[in-house]
C-alpha atoms as a PDB file:
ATOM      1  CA  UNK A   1      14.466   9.307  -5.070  1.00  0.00           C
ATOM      2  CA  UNK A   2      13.509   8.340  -8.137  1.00  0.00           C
ATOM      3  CA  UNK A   3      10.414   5.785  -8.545  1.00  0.00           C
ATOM      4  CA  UNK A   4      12.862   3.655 -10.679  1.00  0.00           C
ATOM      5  CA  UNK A   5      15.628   4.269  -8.314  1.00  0.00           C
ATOM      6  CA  UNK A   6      13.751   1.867  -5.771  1.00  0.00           C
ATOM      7  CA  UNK A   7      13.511  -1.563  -5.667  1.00  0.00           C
ATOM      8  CA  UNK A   8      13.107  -3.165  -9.107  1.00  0.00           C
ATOM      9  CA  UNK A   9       9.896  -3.286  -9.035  1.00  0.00           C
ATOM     10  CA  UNK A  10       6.884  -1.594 -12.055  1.00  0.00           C
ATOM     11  CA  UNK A  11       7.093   2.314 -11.660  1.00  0.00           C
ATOM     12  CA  UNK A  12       3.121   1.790 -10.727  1.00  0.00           C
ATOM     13  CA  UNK A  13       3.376   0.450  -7.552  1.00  0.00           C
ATOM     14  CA  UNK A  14       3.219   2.031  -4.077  1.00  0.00           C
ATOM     15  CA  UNK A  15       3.264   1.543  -0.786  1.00  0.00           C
ATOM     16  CA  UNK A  16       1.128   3.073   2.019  1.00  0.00           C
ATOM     17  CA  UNK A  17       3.218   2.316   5.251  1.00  0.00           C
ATOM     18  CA  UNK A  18       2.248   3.652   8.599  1.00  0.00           C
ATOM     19  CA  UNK A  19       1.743   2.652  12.498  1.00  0.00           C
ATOM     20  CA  UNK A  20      -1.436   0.637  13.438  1.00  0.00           C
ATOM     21  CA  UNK A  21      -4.107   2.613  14.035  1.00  0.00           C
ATOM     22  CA  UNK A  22      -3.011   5.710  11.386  1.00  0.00           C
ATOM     23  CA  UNK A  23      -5.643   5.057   8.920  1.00  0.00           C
ATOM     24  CA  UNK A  24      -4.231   3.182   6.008  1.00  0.00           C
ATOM     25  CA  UNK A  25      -7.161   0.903   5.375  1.00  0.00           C
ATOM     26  CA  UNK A  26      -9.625   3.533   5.646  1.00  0.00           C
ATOM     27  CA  UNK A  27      -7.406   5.940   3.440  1.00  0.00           C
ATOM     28  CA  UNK A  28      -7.023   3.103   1.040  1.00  0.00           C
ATOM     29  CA  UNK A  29     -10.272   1.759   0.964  1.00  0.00           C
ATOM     30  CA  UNK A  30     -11.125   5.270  -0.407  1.00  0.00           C
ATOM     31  CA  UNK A  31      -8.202   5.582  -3.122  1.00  0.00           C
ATOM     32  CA  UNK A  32      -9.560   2.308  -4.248  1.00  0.00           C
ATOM     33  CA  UNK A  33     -13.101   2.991  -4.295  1.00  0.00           C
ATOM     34  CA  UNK A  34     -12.323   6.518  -6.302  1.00  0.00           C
ATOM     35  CA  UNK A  35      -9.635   5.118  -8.401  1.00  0.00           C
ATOM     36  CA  UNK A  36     -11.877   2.499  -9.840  1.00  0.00           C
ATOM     37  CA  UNK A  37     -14.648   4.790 -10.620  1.00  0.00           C
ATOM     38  CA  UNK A  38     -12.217   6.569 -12.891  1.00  0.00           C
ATOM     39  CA  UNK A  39     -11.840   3.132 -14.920  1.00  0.00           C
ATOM     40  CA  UNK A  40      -8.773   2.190 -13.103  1.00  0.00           C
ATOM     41  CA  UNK A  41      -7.048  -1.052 -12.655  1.00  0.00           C
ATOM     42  CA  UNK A  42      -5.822  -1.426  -8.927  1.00  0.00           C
ATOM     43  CA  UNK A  43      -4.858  -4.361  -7.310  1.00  0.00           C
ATOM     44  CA  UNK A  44      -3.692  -4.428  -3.516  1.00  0.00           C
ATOM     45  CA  UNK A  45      -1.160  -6.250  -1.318  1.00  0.00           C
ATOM     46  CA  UNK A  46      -1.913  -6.378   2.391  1.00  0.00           C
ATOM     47  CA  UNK A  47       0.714  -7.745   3.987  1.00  0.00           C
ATOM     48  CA  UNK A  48      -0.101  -9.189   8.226  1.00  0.00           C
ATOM     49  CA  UNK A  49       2.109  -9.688  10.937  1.00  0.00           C
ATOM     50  CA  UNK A  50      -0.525 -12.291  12.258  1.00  0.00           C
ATOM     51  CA  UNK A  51      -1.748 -15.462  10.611  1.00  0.00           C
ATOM     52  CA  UNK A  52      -4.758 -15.705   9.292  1.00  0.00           C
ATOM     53  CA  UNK A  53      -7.489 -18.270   7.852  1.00  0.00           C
ATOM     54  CA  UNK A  54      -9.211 -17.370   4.672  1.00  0.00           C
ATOM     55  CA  UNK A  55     -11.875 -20.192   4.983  1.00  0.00           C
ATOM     56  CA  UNK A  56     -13.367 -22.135   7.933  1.00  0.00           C
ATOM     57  CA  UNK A  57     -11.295 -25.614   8.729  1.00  0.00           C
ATOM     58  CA  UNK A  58     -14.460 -27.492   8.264  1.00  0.00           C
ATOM     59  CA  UNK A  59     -14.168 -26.704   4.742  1.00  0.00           C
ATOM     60  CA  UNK A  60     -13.175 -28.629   1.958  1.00  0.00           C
ATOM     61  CA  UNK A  61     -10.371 -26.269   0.521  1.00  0.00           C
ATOM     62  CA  UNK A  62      -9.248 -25.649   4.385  1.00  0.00           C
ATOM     63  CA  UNK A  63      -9.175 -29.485   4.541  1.00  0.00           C
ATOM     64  CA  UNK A  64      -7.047 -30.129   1.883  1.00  0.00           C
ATOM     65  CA  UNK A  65      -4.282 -27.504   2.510  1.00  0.00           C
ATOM     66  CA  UNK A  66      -4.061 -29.146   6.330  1.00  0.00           C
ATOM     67  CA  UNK A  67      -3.764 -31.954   4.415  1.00  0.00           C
ATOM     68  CA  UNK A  68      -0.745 -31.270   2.746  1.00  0.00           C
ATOM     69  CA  UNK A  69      -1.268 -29.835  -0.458  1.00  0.00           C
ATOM     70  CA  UNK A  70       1.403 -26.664  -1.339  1.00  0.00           C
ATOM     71  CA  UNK A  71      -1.540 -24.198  -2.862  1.00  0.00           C
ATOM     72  CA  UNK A  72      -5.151 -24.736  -2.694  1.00  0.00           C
ATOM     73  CA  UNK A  73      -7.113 -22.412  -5.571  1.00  0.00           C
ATOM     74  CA  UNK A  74     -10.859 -21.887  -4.868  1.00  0.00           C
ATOM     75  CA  UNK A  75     -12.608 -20.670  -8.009  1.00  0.00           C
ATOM     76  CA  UNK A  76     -16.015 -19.243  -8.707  1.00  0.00           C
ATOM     77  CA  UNK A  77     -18.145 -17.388 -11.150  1.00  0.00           C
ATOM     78  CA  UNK A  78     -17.190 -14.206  -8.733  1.00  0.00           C
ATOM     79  CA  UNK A  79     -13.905 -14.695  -7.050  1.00  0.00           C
ATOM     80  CA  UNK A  80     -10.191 -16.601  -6.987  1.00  0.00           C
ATOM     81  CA  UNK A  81      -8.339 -17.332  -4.468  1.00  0.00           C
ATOM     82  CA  UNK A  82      -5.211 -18.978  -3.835  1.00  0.00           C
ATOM     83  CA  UNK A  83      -3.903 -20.218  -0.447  1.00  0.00           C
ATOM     84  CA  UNK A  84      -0.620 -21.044  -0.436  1.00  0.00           C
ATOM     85  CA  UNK A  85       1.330 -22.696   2.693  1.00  0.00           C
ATOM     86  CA  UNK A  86       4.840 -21.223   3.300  1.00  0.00           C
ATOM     87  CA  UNK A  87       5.499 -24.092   5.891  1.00  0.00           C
ATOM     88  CA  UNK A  88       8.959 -24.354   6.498  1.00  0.00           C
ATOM     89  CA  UNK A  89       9.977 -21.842   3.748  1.00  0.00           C
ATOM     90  CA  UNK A  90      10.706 -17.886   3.903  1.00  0.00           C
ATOM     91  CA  UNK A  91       8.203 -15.605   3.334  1.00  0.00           C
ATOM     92  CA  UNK A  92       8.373 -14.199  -0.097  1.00  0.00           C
ATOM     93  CA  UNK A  93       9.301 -11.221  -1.297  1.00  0.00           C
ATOM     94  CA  UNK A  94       7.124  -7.765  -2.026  1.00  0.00           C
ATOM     95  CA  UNK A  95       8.496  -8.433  -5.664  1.00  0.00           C
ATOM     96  CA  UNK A  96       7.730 -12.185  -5.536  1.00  0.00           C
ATOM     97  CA  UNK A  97       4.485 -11.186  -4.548  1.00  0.00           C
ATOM     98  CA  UNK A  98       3.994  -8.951  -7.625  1.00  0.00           C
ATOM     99  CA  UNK A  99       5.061 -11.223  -9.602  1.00  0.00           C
ATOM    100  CA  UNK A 100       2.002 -13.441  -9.207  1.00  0.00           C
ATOM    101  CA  UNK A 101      -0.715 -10.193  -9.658  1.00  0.00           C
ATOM    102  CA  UNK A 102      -2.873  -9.570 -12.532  1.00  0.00           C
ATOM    103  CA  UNK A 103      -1.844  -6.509 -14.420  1.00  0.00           C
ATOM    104  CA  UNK A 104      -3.320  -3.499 -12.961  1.00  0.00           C
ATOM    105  CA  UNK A 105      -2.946   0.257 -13.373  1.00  0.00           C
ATOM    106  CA  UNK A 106      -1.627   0.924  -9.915  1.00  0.00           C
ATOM    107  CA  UNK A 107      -1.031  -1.762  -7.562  1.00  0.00           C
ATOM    108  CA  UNK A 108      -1.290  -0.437  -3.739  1.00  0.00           C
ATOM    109  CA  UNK A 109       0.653  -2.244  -1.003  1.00  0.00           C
ATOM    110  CA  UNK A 110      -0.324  -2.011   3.032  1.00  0.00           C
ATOM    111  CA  UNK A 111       3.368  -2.522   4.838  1.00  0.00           C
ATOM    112  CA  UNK A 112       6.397  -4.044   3.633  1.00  0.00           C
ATOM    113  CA  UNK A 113       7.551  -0.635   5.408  1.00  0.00           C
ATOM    114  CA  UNK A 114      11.177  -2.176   5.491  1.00  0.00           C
ATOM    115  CA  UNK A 115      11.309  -3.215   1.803  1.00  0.00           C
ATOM    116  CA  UNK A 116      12.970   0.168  -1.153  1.00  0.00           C
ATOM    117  CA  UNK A 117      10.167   1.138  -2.744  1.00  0.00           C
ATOM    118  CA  UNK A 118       8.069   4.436  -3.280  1.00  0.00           C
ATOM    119  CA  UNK A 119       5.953   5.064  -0.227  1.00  0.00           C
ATOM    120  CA  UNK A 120       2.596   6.763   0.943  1.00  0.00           C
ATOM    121  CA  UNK A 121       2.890   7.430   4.496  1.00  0.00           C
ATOM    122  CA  UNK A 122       0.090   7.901   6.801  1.00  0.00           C
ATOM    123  CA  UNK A 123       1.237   9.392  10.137  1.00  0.00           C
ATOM    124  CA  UNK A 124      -1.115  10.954  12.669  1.00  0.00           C
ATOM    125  CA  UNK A 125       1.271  12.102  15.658  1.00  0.00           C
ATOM    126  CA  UNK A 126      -1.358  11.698  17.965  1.00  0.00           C
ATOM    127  CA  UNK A 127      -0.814   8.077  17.883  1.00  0.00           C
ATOM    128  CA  UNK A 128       3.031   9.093  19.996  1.00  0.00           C
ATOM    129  CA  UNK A 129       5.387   7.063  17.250  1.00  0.00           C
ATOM    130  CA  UNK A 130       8.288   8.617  15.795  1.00  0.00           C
ATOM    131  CA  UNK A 131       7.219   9.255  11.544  1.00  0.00           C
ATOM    132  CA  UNK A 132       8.372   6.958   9.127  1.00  0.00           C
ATOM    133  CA  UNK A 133       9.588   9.942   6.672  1.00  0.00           C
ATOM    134  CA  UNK A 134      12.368  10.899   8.955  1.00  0.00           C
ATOM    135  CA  UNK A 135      14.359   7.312   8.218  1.00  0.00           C
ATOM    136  CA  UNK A 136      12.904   6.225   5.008  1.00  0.00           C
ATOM    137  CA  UNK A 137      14.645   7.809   1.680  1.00  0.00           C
ATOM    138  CA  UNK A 138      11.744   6.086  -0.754  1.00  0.00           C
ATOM    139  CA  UNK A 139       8.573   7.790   1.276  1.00  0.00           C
ATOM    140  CA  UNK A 140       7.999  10.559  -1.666  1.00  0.00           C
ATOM    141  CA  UNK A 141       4.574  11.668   0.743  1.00  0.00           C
ATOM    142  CA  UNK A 142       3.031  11.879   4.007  1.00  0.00           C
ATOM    143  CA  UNK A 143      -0.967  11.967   4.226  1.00  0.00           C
ATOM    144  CA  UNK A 144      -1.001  13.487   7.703  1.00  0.00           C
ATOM    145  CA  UNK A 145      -3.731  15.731  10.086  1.00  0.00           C
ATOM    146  CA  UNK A 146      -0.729  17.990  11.512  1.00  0.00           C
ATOM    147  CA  UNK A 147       0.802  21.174   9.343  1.00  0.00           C
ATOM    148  CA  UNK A 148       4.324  20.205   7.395  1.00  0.00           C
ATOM    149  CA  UNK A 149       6.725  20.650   9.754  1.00  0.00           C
ATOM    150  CA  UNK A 150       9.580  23.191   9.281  1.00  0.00           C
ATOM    151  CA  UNK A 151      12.324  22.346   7.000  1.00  0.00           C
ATOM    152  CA  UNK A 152      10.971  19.533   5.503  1.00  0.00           C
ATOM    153  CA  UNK A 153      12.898  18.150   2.423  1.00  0.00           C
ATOM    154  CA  UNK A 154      11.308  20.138  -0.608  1.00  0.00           C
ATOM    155  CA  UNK A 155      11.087  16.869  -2.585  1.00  0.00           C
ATOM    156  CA  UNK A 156       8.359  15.603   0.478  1.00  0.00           C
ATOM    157  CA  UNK A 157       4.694  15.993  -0.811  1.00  0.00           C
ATOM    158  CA  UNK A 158       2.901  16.998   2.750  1.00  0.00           C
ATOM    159  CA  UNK A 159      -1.011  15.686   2.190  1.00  0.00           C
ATOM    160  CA  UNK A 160      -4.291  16.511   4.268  1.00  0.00           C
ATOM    161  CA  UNK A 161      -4.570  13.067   5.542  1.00  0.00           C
ATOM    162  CA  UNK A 162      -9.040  14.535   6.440  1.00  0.00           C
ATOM    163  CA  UNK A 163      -9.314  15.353   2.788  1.00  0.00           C
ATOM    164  CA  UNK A 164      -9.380  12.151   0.750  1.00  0.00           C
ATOM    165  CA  UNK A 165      -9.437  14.227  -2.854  1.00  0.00           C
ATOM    166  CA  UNK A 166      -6.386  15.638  -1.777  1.00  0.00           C
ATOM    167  CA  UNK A 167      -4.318  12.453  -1.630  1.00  0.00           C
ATOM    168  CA  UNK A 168      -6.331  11.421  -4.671  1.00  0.00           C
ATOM    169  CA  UNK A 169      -5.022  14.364  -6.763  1.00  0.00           C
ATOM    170  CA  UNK A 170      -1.446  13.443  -5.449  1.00  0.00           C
ATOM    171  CA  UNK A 171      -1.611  10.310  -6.190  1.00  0.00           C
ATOM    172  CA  UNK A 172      -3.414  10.169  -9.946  1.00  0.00           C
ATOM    173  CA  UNK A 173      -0.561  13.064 -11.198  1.00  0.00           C
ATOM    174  CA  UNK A 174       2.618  10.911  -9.448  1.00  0.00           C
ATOM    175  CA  UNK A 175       0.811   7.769 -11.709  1.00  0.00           C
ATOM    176  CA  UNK A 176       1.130  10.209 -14.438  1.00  0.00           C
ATOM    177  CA  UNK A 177       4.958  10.908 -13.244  1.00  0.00           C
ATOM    178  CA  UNK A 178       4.222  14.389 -13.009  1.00  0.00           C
ATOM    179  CA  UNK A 179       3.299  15.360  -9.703  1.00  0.00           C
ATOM    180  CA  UNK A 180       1.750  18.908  -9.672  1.00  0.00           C
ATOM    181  CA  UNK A 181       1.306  19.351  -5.981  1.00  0.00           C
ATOM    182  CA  UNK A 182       4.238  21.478  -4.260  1.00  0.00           C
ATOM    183  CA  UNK A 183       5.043  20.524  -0.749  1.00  0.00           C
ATOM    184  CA  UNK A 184       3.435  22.819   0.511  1.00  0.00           C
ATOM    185  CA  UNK A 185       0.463  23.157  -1.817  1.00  0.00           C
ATOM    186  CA  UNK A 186      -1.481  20.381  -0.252  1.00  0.00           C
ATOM    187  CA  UNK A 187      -0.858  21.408   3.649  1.00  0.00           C
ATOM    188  CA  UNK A 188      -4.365  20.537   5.331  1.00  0.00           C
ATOM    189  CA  UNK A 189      -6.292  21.442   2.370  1.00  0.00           C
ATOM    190  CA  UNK A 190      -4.327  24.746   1.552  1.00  0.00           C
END
């Protein structure tokens, strides 16, 4: 699949979807990290099963969003931030969410494993959970510490998940919409 073919979403945008405990924040915190050393853009969308509290309740901003008010911006000289109650409304969409980003040369996105769009995933089978790949058309790679399996679908870019630079090559020629890596090219450092 195509990354156009996905949801309608920018062709610069991926997902890395796996089970808790697999290693996408610590695989992503490094993309990041090396991604903006090469003078690259990159904005990221974590989505959270859990809720969660950006700021402590004593504090003003807190105070006013229990308040009432729909979105509460907190601006600096350093940092934005925008807290937005859903309340009694649905959660918004992986596109909605783009919508409101900054442009950025690649915009990463932890979960939203259910939504069509082109996917990273990071699977460790040590954790015992069935992989992603096997029911999920729009994963294009797998970042993994076991060997490609046998008669995996050619189109499937199989990734050392221990070697970082690997996934980093991966992913800076699919930005350039030429991947260079052949499946089995990047097996565990191979």
């Amino acid at each position: 699949m195509s990354r156009t073919e996905a949801l309608a979403l920018p062709p610069n945008v991926l997902g890395v979807v796996g089970w808790s405990g697999s290693g996408k924040t610590t695989l992503l915190e490094t993309l990041v990290a090396r991604l903006a050393e090469h003078g690259l853009r990159v904005n990221v969308i974590k989505h959270s099963h859990h809720d969660f509290d950006l700021e402590p309740p004593h504090k003003d901003s807190a105070r006013l969003r229990m308040a009432g008010a729909a979105e509460v911006m907190i601006a600096s000289r350093q940092r934005v931030a925008v807290v937005r109650e859903l309340r009694d409304t649905c959660e918004p969409s992986l596109a909605e969410h783009l919508a409101r980003l900054t442009p950025a040369d690649l915009t990463l996105v932890e979960g939203y494993k259910w939504e069509p769009y082109p996917k990273l995933e990071v699977y460790r089978p040590a954790l015992g959970q069935r992989a992603l790949y096997h029911d999920d058309p729009n994963i294009v790679a797998v970042a993994s510490d076991a060997p490609r399996p046998e008669g995996l679908a050619a189109h499937l870019a199989w990734l050392y998940l221990n070697s970082p630079e690997a996934v980093l090559v991966w992913l800076m020629d699919y930005l350039s919409g030429e991947p260079k890596v052949s499946p089995d090219g990047a097996v565990n450092g191979g």
